[in-house]
N, C-alpha and C. Protein backbone atom coordinates (compact mmCIF):
# COMPACT_ATOMS: atom_id res chain seq x y z
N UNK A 1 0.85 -1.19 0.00
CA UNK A 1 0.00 0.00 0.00
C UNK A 1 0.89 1.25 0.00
N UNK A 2 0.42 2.16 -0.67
CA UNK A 2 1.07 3.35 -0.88
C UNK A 2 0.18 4.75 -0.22
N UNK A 3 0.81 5.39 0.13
CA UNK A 3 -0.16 6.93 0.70
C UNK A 3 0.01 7.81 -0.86
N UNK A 4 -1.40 7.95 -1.88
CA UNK A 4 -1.41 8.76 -2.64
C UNK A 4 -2.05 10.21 -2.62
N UNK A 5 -1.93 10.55 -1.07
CA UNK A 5 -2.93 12.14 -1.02
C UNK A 5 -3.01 11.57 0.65
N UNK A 6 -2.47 13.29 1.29
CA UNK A 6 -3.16 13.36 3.00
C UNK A 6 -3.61 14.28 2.81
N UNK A 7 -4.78 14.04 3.84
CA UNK A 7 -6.18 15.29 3.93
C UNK A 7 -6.13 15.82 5.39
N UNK A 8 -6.65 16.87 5.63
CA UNK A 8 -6.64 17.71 7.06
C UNK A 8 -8.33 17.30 7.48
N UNK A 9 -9.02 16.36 6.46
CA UNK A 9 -10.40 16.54 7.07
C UNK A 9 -10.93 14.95 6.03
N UNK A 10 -11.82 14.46 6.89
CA UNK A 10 -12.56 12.97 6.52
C UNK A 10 -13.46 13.45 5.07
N UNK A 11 -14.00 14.58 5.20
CA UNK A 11 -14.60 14.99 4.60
C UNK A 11 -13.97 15.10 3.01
N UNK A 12 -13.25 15.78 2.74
CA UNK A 12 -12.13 15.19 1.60
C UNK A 12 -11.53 14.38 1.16
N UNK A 13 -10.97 13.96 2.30
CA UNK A 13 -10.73 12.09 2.08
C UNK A 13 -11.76 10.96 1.39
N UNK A 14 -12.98 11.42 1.58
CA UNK A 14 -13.79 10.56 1.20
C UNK A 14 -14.13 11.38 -0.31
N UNK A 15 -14.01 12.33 -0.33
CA UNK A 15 -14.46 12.62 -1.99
C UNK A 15 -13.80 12.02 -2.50
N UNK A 16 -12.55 12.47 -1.90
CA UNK A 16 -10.76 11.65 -3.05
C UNK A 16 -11.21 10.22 -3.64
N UNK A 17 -11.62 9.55 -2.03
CA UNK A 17 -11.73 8.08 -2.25
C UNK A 17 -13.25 7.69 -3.10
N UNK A 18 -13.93 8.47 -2.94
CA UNK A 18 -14.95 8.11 -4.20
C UNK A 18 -14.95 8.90 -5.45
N UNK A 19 -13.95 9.64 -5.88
CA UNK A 19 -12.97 9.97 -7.00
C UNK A 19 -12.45 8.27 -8.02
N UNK A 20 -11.93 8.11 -6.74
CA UNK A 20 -10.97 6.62 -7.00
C UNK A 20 -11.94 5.36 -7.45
N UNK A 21 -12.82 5.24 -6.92
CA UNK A 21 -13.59 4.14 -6.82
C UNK A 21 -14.49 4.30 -8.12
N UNK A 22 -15.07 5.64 -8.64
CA UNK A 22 -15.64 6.31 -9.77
C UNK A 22 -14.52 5.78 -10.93
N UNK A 23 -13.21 5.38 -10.87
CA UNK A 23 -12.02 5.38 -11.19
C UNK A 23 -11.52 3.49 -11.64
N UNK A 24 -12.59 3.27 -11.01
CA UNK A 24 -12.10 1.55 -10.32
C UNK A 24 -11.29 1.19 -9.62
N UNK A 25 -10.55 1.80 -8.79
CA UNK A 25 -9.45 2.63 -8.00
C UNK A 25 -10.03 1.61 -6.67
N UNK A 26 -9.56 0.75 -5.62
CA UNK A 26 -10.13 0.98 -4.22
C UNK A 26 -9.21 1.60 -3.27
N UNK A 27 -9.76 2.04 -2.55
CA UNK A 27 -8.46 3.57 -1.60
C UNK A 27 -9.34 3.20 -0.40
N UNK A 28 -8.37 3.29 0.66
CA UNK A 28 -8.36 3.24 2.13
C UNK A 28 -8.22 4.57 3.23
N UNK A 29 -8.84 4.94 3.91
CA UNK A 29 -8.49 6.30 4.70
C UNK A 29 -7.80 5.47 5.93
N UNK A 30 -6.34 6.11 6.23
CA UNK A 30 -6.04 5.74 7.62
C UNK A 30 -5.92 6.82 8.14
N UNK A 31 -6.05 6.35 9.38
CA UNK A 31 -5.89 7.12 10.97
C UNK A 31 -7.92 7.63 10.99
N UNK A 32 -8.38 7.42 10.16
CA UNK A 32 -9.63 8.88 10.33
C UNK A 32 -10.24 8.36 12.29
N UNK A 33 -9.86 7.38 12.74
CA UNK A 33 -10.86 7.64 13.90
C UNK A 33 -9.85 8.02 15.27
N UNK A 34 -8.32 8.42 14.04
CA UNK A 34 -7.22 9.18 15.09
C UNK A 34 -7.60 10.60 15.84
N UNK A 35 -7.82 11.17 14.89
CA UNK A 35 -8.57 12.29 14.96
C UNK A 35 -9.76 12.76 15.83
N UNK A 36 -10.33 11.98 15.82
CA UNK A 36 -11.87 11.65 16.63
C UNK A 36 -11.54 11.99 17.61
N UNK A 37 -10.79 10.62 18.11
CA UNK A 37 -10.32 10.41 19.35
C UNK A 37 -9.25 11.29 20.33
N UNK A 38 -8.36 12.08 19.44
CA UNK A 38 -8.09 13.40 19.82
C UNK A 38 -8.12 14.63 19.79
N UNK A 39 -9.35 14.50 19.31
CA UNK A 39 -10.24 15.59 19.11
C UNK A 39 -9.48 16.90 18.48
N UNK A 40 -8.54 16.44 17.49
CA UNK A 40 -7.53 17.63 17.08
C UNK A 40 -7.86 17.54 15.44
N UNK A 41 -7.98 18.51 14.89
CA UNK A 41 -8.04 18.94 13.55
C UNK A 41 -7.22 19.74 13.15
N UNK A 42 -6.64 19.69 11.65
CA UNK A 42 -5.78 20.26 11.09
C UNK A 42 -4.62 20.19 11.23
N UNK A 43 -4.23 19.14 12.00
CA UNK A 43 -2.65 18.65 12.44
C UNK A 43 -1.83 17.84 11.67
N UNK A 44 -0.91 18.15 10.71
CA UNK A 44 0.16 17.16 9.93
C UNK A 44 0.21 15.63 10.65
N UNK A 45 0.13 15.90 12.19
CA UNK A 45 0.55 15.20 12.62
C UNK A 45 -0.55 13.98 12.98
N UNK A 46 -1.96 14.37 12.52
CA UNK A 46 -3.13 13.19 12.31
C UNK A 46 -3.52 13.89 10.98
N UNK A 47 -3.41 13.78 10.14
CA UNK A 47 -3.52 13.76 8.49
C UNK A 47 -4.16 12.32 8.45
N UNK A 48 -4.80 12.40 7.43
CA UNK A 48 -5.68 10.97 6.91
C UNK A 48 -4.94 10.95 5.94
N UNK A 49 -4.75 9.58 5.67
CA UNK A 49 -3.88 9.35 4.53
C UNK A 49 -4.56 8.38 3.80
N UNK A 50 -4.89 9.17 2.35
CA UNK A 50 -5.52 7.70 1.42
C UNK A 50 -4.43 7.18 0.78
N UNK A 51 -4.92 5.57 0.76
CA UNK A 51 -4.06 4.83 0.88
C UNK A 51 -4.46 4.00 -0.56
N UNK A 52 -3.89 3.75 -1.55
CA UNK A 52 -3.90 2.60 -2.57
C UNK A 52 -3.26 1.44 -2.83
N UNK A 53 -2.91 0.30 -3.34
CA UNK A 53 -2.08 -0.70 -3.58
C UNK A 53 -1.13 -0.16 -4.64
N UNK A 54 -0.06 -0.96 -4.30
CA UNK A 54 1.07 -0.17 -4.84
C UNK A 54 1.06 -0.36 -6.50
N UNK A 55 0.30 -0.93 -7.05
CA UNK A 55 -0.06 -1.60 -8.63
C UNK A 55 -0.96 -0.46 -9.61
N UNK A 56 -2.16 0.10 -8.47
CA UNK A 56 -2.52 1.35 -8.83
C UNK A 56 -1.99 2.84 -8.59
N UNK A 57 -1.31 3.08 -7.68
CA UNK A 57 -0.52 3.99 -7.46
C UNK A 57 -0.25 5.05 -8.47
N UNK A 58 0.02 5.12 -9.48
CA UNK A 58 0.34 5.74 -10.41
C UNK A 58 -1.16 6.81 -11.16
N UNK A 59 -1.96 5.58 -11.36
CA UNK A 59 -3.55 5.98 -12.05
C UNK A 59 -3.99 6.77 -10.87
N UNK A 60 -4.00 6.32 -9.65
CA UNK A 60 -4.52 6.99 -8.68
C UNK A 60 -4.32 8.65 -8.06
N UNK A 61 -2.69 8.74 -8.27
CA UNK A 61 -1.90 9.94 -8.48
C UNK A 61 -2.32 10.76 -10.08
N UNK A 62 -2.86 10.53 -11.02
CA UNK A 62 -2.80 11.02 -12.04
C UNK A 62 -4.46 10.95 -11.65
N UNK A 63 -5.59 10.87 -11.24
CA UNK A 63 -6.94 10.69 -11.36
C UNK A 63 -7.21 12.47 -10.68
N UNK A 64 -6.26 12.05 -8.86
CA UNK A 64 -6.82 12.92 -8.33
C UNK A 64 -5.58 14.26 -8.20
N UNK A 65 -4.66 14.54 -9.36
CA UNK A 65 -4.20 15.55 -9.61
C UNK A 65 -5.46 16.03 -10.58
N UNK A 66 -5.63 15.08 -11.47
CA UNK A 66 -6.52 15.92 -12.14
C UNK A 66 -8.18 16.65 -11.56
N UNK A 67 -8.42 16.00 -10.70
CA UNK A 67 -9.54 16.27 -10.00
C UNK A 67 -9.45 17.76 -8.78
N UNK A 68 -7.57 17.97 -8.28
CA UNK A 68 -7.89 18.35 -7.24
C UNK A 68 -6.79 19.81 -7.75
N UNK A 69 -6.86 20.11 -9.00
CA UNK A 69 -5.75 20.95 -9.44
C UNK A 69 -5.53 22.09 -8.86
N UNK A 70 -6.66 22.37 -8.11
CA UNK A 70 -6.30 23.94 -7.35
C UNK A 70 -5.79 24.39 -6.03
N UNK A 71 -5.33 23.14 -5.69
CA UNK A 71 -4.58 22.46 -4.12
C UNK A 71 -3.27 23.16 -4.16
């Protein structure tokens, strides 16, 4: 598994990941119930990280550059 995109919010993470899936893509959010649980937002340091297999990696990086170009 590869980290192709960290988000500051679940809420993005999940567009990304149904970006991907729209894509045939399947993508994983980790840490999201890190966050929760420390009740901290916007921290590098609990970033959600979507996650792909390392085989798609590439399509996945090229889907949601194109989707997220104004980042």
């Amino acid at each position: 598994m590869k980290t192709v995109k960290k988000f500051p919010d679940l809420f993005s993470a999940n567009i990304a990941k149904t970006l991907l899936a729209s894509g045939g893509i399947r993508a994983d959010i980790l840490n999201q119930n890190l966050g929760i649980i420390a009740g901290l937002t916007n921290s590098d340091l609990l970033s959600l990280e979507l996650v792909v297999s390392d085989e798609n990696y590439l399509e996945a990086v090229k889907i949601l550059e194109a989707s997220f170009k104004a980042e």
